[in-house]
PDB file of N, CA and C in Angstrom:
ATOM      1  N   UNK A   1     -67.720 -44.716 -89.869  1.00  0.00           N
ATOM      2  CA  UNK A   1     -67.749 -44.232 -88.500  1.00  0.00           C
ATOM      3  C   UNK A   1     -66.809 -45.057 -87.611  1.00  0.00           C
ATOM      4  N   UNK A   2     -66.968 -46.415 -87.657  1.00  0.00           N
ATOM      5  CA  UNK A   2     -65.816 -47.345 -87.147  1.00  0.00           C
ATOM      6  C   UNK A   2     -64.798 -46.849 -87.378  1.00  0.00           C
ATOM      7  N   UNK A   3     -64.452 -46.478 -88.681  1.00  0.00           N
ATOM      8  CA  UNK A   3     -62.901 -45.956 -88.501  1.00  0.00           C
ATOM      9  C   UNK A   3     -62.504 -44.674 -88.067  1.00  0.00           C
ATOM     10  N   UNK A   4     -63.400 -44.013 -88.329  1.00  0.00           N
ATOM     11  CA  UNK A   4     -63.165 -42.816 -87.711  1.00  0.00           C
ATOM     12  C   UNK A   4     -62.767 -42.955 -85.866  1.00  0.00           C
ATOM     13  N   UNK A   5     -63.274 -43.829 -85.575  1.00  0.00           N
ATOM     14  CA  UNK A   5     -63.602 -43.997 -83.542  1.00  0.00           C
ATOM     15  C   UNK A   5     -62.160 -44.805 -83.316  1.00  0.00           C
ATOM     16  N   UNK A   6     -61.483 -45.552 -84.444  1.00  0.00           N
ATOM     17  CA  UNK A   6     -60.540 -46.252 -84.404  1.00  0.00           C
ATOM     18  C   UNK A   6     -59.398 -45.252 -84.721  1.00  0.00           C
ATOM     19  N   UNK A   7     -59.187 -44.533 -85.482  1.00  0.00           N
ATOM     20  CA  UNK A   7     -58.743 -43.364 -85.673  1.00  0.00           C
ATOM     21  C   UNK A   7     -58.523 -42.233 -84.632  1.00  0.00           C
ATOM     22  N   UNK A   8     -59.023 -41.912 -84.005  1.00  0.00           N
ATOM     23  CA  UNK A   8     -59.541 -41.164 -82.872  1.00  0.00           C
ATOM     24  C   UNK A   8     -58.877 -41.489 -81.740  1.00  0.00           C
ATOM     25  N   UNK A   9     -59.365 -42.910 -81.159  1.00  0.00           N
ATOM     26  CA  UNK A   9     -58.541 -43.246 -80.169  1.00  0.00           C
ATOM     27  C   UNK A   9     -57.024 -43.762 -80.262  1.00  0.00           C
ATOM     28  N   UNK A  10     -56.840 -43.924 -81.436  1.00  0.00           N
ATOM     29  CA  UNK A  10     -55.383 -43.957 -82.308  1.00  0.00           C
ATOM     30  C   UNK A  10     -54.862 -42.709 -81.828  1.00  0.00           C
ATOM     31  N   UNK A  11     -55.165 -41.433 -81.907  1.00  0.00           N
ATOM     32  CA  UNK A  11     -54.609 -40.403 -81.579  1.00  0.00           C
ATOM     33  C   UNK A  11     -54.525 -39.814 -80.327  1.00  0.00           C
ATOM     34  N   UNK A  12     -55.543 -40.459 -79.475  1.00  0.00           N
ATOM     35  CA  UNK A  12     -55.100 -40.081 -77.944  1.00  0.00           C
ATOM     36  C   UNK A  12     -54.319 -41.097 -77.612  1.00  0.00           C
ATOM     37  N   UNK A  13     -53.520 -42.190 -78.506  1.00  0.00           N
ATOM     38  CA  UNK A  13     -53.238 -43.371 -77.712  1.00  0.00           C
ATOM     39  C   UNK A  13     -51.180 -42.838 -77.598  1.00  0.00           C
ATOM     40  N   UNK A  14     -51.349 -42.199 -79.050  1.00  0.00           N
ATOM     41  CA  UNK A  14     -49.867 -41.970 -80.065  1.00  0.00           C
ATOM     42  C   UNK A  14     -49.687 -40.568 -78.747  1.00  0.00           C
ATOM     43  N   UNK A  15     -50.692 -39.409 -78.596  1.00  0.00           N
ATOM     44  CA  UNK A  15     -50.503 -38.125 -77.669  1.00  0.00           C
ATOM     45  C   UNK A  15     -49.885 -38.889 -76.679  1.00  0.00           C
ATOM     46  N   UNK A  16     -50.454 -40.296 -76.153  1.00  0.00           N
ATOM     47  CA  UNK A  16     -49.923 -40.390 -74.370  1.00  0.00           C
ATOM     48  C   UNK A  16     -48.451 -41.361 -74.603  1.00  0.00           C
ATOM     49  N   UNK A  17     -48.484 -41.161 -75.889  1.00  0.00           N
ATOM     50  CA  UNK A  17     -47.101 -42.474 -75.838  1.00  0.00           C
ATOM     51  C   UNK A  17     -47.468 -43.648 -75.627  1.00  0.00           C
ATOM     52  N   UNK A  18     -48.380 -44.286 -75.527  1.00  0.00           N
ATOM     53  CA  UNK A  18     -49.068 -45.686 -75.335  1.00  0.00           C
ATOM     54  C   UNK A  18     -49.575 -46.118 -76.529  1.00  0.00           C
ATOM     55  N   UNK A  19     -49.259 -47.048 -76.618  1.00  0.00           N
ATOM     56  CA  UNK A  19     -49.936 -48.696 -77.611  1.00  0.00           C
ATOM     57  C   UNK A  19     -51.475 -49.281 -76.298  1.00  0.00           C
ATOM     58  N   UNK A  20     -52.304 -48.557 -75.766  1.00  0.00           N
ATOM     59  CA  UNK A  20     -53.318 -49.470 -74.853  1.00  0.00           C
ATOM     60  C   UNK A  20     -54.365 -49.837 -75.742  1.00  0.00           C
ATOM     61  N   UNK A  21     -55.440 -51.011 -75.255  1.00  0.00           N
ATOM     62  CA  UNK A  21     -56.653 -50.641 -75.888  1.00  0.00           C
ATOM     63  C   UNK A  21     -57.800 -50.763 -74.775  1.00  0.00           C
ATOM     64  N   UNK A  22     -58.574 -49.625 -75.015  1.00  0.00           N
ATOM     65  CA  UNK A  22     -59.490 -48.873 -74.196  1.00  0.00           C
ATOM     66  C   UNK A  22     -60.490 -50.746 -73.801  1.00  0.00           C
ATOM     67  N   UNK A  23     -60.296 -51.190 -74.282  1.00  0.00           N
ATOM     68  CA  UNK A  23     -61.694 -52.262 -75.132  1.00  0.00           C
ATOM     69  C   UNK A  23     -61.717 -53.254 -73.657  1.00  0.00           C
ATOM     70  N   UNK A  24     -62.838 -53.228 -72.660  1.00  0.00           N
ATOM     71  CA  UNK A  24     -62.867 -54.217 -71.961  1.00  0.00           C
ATOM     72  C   UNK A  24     -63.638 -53.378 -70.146  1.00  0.00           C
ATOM     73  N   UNK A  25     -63.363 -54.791 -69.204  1.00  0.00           N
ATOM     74  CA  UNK A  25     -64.119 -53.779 -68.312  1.00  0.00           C
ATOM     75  C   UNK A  25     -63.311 -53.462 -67.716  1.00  0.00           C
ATOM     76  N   UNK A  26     -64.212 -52.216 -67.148  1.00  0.00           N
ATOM     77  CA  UNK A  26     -63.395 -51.375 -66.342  1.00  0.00           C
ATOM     78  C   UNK A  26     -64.063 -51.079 -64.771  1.00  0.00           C
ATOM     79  N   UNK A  27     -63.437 -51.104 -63.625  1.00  0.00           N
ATOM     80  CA  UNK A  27     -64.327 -51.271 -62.508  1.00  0.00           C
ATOM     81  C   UNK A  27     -63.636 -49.902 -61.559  1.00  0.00           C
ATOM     82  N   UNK A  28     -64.465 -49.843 -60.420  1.00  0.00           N
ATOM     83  CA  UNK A  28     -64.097 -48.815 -59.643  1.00  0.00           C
ATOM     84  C   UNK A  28     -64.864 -49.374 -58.101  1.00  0.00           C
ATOM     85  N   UNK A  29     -64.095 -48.953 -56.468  1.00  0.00           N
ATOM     86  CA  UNK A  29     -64.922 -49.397 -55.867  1.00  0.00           C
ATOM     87  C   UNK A  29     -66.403 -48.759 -55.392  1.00  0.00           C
ATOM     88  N   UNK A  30     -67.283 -49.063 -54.749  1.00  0.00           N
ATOM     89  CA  UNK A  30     -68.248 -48.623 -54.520  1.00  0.00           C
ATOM     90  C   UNK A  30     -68.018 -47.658 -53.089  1.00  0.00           C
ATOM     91  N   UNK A  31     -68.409 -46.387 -53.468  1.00  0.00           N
ATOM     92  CA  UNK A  31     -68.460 -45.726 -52.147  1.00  0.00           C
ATOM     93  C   UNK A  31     -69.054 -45.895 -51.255  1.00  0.00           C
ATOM     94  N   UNK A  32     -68.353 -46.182 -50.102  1.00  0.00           N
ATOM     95  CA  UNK A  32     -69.042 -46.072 -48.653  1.00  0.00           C
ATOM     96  C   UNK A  32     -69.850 -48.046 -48.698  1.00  0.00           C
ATOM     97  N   UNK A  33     -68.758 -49.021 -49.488  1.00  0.00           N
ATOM     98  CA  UNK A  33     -69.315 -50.169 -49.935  1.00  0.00           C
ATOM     99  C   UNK A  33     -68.134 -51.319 -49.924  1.00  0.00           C
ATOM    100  N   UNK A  34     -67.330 -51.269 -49.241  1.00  0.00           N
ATOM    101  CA  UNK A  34     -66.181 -51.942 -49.210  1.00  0.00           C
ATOM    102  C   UNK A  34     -66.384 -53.493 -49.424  1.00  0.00           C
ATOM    103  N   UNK A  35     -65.657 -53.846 -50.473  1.00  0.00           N
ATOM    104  CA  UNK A  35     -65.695 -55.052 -51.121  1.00  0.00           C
ATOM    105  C   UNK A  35     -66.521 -55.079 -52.776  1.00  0.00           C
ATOM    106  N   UNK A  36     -66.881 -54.437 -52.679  1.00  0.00           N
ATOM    107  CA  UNK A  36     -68.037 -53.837 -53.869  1.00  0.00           C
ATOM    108  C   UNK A  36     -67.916 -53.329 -55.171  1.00  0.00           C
ATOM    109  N   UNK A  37     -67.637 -53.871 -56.022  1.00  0.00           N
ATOM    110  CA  UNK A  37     -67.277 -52.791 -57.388  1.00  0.00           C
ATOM    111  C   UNK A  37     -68.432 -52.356 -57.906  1.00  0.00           C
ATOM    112  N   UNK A  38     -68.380 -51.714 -59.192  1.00  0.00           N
ATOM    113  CA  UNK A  38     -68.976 -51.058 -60.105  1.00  0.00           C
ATOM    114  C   UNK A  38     -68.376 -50.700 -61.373  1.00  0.00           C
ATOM    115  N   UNK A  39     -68.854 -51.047 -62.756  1.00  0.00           N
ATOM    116  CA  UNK A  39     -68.268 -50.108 -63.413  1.00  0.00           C
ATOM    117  C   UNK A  39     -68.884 -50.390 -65.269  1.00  0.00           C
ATOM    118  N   UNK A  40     -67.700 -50.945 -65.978  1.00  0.00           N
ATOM    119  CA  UNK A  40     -68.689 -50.852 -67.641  1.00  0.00           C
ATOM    120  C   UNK A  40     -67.761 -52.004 -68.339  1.00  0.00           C
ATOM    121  N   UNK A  41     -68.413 -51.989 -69.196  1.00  0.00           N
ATOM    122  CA  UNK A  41     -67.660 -53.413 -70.320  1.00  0.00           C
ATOM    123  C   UNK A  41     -67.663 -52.361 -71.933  1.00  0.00           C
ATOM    124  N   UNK A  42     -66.514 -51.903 -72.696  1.00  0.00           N
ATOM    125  CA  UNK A  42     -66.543 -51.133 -73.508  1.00  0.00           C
ATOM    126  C   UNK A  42     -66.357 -52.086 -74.191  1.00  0.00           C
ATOM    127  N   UNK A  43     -67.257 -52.767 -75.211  1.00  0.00           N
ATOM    128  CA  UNK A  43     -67.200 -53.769 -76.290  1.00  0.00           C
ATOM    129  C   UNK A  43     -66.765 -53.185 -77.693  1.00  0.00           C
ATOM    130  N   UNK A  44     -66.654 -53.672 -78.374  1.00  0.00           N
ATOM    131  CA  UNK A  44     -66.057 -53.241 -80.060  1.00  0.00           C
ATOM    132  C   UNK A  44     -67.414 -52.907 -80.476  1.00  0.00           C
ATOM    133  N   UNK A  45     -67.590 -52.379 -81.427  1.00  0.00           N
ATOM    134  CA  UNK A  45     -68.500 -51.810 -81.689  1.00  0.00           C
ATOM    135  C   UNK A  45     -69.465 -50.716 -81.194  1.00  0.00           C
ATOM    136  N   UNK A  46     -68.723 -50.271 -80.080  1.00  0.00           N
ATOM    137  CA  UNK A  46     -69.541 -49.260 -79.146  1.00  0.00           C
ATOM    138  C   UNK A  46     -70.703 -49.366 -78.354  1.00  0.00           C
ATOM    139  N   UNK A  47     -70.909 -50.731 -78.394  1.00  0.00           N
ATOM    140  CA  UNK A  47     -71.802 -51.345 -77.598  1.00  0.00           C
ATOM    141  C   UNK A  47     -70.936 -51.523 -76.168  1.00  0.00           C
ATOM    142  N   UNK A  48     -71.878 -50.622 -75.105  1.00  0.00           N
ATOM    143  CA  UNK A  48     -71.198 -50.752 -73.922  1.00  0.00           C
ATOM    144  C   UNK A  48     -72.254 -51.320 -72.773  1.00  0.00           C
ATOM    145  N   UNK A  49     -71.655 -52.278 -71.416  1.00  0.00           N
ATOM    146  CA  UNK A  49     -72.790 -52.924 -70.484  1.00  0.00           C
ATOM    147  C   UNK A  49     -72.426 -52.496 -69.051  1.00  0.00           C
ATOM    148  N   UNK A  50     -73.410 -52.419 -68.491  1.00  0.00           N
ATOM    149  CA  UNK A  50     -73.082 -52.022 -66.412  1.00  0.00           C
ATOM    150  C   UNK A  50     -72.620 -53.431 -66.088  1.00  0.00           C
ATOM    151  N   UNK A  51     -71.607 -52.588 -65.321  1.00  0.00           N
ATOM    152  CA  UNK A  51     -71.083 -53.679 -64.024  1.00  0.00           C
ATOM    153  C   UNK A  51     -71.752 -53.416 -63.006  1.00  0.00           C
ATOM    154  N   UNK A  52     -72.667 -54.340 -62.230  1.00  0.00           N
ATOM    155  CA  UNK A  52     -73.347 -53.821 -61.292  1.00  0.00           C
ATOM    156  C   UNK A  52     -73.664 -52.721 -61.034  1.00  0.00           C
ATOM    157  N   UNK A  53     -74.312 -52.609 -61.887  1.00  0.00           N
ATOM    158  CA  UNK A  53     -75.050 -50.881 -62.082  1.00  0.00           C
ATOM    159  C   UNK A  53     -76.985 -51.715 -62.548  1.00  0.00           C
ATOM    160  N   UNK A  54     -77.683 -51.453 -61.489  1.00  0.00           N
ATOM    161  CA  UNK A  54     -79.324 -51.752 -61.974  1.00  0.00           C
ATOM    162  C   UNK A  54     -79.702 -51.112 -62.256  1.00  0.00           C
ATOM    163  N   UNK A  55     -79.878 -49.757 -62.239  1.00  0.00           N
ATOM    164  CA  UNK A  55     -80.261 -48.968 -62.265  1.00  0.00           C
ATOM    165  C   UNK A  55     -79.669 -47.657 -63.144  1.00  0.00           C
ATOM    166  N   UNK A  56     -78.422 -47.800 -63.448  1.00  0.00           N
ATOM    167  CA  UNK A  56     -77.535 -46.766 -64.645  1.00  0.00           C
ATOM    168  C   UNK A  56     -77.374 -47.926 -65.337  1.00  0.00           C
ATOM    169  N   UNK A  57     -78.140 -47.889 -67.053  1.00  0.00           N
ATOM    170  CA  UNK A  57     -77.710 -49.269 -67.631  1.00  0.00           C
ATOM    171  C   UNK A  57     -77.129 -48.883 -68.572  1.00  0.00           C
ATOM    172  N   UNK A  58     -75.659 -48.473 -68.836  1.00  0.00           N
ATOM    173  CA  UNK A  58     -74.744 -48.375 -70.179  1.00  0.00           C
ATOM    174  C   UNK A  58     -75.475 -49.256 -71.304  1.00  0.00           C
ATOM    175  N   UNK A  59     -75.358 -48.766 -72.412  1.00  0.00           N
ATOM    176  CA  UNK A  59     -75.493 -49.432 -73.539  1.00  0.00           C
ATOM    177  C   UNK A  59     -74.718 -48.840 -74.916  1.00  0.00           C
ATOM    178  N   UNK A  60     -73.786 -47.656 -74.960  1.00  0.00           N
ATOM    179  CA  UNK A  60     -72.985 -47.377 -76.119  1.00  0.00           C
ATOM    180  C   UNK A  60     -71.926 -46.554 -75.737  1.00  0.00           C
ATOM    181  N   UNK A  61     -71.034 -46.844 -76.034  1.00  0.00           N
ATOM    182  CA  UNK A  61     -70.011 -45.561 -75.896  1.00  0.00           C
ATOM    183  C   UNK A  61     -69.241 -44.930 -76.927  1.00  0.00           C
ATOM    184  N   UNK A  62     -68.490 -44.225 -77.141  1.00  0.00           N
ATOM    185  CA  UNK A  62     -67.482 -43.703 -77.859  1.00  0.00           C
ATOM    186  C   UNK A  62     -66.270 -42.706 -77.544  1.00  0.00           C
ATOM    187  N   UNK A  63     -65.572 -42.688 -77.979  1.00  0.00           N
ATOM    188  CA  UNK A  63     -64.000 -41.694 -77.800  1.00  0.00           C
ATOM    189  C   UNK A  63     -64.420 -40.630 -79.293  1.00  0.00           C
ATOM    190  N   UNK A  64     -64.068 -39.418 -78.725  1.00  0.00           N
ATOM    191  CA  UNK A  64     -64.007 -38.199 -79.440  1.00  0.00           C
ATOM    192  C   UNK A  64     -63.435 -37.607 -78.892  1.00  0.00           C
ATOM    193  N   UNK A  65     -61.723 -37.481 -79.895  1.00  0.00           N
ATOM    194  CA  UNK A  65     -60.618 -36.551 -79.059  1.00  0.00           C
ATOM    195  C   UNK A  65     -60.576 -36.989 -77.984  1.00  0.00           C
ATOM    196  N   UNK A  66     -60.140 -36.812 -77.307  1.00  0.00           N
ATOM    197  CA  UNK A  66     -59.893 -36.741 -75.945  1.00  0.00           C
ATOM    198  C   UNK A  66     -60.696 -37.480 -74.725  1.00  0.00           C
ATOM    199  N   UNK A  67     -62.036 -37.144 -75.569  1.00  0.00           N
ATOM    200  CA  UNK A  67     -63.740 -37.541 -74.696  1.00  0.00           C
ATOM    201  C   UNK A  67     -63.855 -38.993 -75.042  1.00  0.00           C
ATOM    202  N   UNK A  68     -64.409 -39.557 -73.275  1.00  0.00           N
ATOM    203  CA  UNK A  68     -65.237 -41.035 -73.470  1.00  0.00           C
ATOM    204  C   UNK A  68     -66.657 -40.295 -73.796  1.00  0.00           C
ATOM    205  N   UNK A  69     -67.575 -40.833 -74.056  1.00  0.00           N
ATOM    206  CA  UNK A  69     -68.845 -40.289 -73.920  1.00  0.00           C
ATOM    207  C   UNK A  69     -69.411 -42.325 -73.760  1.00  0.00           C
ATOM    208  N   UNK A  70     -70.236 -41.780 -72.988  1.00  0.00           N
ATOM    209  CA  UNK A  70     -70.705 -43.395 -72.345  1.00  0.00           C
ATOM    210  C   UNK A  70     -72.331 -42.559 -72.719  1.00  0.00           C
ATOM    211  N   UNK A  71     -73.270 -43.624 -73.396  1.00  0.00           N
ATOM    212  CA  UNK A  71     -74.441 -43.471 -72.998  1.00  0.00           C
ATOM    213  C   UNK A  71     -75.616 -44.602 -72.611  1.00  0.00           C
ATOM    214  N   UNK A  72     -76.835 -44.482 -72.189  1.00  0.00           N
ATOM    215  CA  UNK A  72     -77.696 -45.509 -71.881  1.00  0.00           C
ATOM    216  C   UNK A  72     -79.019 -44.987 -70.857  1.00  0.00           C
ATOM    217  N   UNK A  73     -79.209 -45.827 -70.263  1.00  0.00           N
ATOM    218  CA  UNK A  73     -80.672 -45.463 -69.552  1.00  0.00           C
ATOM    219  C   UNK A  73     -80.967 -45.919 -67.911  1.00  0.00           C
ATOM    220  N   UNK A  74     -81.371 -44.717 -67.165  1.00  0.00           N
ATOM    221  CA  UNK A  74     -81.124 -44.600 -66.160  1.00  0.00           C
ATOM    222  C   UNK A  74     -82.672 -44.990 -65.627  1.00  0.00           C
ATOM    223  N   UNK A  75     -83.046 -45.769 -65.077  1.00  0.00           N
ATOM    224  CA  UNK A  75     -84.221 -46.697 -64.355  1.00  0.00           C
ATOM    225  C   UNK A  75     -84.278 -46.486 -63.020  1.00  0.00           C
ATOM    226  N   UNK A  76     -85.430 -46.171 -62.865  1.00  0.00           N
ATOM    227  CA  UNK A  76     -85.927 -45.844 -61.216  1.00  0.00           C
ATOM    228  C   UNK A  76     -87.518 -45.673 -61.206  1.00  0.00           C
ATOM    229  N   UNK A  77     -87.972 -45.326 -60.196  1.00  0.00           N
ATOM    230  CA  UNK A  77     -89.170 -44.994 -60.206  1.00  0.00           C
ATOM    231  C   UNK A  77     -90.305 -45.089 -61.135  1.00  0.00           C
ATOM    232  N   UNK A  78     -90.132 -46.110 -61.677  1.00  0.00           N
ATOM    233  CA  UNK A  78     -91.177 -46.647 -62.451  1.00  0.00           C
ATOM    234  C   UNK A  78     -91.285 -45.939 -64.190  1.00  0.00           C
ATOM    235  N   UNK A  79     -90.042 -45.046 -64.087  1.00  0.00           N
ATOM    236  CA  UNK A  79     -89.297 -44.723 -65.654  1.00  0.00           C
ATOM    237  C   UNK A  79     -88.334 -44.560 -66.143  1.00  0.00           C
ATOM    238  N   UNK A  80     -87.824 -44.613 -67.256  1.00  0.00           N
ATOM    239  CA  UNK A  80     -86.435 -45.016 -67.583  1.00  0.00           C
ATOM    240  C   UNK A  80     -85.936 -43.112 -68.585  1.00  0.00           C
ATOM    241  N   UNK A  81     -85.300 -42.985 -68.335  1.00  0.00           N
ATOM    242  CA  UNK A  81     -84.509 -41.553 -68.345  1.00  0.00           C
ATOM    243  C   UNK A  81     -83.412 -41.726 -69.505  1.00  0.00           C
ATOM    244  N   UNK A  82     -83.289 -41.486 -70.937  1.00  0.00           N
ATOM    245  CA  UNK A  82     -81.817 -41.658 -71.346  1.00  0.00           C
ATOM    246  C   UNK A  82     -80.802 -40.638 -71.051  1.00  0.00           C
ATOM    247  N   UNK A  83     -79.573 -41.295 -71.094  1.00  0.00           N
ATOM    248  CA  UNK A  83     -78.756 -40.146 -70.027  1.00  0.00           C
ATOM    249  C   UNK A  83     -77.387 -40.149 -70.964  1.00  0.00           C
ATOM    250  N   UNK A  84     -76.548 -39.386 -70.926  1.00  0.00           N
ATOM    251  CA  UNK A  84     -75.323 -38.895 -71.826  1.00  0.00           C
ATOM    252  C   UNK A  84     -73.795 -38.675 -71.006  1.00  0.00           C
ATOM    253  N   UNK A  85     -72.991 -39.790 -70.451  1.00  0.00           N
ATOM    254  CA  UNK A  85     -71.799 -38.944 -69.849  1.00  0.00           C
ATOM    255  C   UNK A  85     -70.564 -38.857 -70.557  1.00  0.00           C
ATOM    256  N   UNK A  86     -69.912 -37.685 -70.106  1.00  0.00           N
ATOM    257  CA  UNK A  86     -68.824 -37.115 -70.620  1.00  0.00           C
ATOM    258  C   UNK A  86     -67.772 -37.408 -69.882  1.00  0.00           C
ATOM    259  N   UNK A  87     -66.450 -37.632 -69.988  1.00  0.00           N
ATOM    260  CA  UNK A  87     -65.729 -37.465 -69.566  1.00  0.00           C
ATOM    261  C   UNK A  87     -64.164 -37.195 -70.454  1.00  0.00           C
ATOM    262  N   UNK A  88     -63.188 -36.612 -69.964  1.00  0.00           N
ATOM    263  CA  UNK A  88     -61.998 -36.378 -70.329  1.00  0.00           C
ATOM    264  C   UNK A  88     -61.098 -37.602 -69.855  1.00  0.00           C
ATOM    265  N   UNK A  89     -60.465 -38.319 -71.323  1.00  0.00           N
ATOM    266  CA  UNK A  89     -59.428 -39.334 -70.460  1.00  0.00           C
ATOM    267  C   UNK A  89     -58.479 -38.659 -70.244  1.00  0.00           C
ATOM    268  N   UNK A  90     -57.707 -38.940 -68.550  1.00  0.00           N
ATOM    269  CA  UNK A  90     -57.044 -38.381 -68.332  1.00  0.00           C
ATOM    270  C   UNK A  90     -55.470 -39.190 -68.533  1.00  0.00           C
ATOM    271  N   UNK A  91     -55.385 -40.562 -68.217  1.00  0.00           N
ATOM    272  CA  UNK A  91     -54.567 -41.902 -68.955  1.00  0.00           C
ATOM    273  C   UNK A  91     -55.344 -42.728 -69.029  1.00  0.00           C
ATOM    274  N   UNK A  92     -54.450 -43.525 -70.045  1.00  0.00           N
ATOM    275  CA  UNK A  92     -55.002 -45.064 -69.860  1.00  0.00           C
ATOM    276  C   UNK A  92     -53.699 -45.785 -69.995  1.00  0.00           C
ATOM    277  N   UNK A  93     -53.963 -46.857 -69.448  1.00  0.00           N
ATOM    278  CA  UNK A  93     -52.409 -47.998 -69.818  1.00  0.00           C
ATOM    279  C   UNK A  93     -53.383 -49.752 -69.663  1.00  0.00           C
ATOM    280  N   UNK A  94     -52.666 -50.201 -69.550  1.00  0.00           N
ATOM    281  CA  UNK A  94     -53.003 -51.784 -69.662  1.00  0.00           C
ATOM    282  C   UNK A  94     -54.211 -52.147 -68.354  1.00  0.00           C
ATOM    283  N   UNK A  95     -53.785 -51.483 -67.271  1.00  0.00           N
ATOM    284  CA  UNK A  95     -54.585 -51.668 -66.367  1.00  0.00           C
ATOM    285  C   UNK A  95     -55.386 -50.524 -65.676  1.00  0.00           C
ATOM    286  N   UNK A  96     -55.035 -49.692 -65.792  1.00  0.00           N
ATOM    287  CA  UNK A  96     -55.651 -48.257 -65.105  1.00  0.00           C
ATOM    288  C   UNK A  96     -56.498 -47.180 -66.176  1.00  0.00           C
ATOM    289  N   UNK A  97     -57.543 -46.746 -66.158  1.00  0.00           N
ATOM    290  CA  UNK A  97     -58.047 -45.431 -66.907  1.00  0.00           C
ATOM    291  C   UNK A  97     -58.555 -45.052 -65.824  1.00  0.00           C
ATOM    292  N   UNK A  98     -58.016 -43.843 -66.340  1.00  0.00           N
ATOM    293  CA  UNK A  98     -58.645 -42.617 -65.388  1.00  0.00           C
ATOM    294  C   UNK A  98     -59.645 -41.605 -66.122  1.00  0.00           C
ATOM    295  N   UNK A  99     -60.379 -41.217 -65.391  1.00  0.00           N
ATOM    296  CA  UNK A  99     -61.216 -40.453 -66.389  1.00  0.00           C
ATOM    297  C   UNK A  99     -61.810 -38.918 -65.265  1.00  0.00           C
ATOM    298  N   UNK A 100     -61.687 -38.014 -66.015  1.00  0.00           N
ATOM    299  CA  UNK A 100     -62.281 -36.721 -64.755  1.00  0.00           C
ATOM    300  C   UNK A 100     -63.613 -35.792 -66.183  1.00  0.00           C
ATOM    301  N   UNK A 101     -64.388 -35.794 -64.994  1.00  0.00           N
ATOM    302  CA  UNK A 101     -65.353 -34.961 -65.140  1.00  0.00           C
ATOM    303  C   UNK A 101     -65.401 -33.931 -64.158  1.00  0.00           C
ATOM    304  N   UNK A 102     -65.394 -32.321 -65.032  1.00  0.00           N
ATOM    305  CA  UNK A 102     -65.201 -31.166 -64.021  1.00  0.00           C
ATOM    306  C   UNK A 102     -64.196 -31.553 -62.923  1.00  0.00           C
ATOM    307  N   UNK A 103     -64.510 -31.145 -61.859  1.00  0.00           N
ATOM    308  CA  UNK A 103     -63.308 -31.629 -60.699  1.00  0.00           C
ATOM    309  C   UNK A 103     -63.304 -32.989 -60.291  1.00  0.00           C
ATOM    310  N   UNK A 104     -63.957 -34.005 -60.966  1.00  0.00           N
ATOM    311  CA  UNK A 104     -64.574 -35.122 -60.574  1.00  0.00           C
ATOM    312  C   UNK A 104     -63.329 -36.354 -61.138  1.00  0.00           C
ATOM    313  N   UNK A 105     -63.104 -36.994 -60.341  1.00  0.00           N
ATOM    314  CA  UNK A 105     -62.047 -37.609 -61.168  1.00  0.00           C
ATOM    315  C   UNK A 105     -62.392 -39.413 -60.537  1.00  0.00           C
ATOM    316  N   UNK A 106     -61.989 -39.703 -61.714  1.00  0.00           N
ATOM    317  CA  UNK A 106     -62.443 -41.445 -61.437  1.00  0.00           C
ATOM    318  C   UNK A 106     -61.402 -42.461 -61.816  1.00  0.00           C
ATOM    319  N   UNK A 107     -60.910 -43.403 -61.070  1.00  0.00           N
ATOM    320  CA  UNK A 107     -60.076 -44.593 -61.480  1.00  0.00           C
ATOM    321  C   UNK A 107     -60.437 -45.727 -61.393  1.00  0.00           C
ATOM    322  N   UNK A 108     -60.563 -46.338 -63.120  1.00  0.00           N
ATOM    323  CA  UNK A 108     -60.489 -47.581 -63.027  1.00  0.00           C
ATOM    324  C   UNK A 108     -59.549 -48.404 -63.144  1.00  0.00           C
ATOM    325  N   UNK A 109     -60.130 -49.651 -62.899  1.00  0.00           N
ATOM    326  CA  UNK A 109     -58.930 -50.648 -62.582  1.00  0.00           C
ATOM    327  C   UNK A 109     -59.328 -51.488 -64.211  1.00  0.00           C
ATOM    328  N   UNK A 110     -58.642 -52.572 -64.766  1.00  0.00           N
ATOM    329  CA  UNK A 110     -58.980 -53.196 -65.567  1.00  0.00           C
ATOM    330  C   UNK A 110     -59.437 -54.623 -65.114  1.00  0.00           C
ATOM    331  N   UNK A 111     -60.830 -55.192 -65.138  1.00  0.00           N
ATOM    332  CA  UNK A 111     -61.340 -56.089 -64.737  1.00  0.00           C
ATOM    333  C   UNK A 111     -60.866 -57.549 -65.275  1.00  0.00           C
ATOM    334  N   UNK A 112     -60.876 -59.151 -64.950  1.00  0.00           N
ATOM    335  CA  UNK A 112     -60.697 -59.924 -65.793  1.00  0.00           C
ATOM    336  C   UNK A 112     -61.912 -60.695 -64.815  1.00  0.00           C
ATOM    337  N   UNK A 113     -62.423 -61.367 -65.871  1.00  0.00           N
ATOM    338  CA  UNK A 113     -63.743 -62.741 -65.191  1.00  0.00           C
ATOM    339  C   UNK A 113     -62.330 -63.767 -64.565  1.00  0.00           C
ATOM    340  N   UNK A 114     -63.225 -63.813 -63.483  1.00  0.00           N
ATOM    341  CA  UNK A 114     -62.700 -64.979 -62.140  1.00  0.00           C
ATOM    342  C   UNK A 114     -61.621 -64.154 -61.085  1.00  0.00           C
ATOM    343  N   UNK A 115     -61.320 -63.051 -61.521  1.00  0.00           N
ATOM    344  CA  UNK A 115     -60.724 -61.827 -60.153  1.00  0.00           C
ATOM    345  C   UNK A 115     -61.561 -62.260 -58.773  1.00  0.00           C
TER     346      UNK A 115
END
């Protein structure tokens, strides 16, 4: 399965003309939150973590074709919900992924500890 996911994103990497690797965090700012990020840590193994997220808690992801699929468990009200997102990468490069869901479109930045 590892190779297959290594494989995979091998082929959206060769489609965009890029050598990137997806692998690390990725942040976005917080709406209506200035100064504020948010976002995920895509670890090797498909083990994925929230960036200041308490309440949406990533814990796996994967690339299929084209698709991130992020999943984990969404906490509130005194129960925890597992939840499934999709998205289409739209690029990626060294510092930027973009990712759109339906008309929904999202940019991250590439995070480093001590920014």
């Amino acid at each position: 399965m590892k190779k297959l996911l290594f494989l995979c994103f091998g082929l959206i990497l060769a489609a965009c003309g890029e050598n990137v690797d997806i692998y690390g965090k990725w942040v976005e700012p917080v709406p209506s939150m200035p100064g504020v990020i948010q976002g995920f840590d895509l670890e090797q193994g498909g083990v994925a973590e929230s960036i200041n997220m308490a309440t949406l808690q990533y814990n796996a992801w994967r690339v299929d074709g084209n698709k991130l699929i992020l999943s984990g468990e969404s906490i509130g009200n005194h129960q925890v919900i597992d939840f499934t997102e999709e998205y289409e990468i739209v690029s990626v490069d060294d510092n930027t992924l973009v990712l759109k869901n339906g008309d929904d479109f999202r940019e991250f930045t590439r995070y480093t500890d001590g920014e």
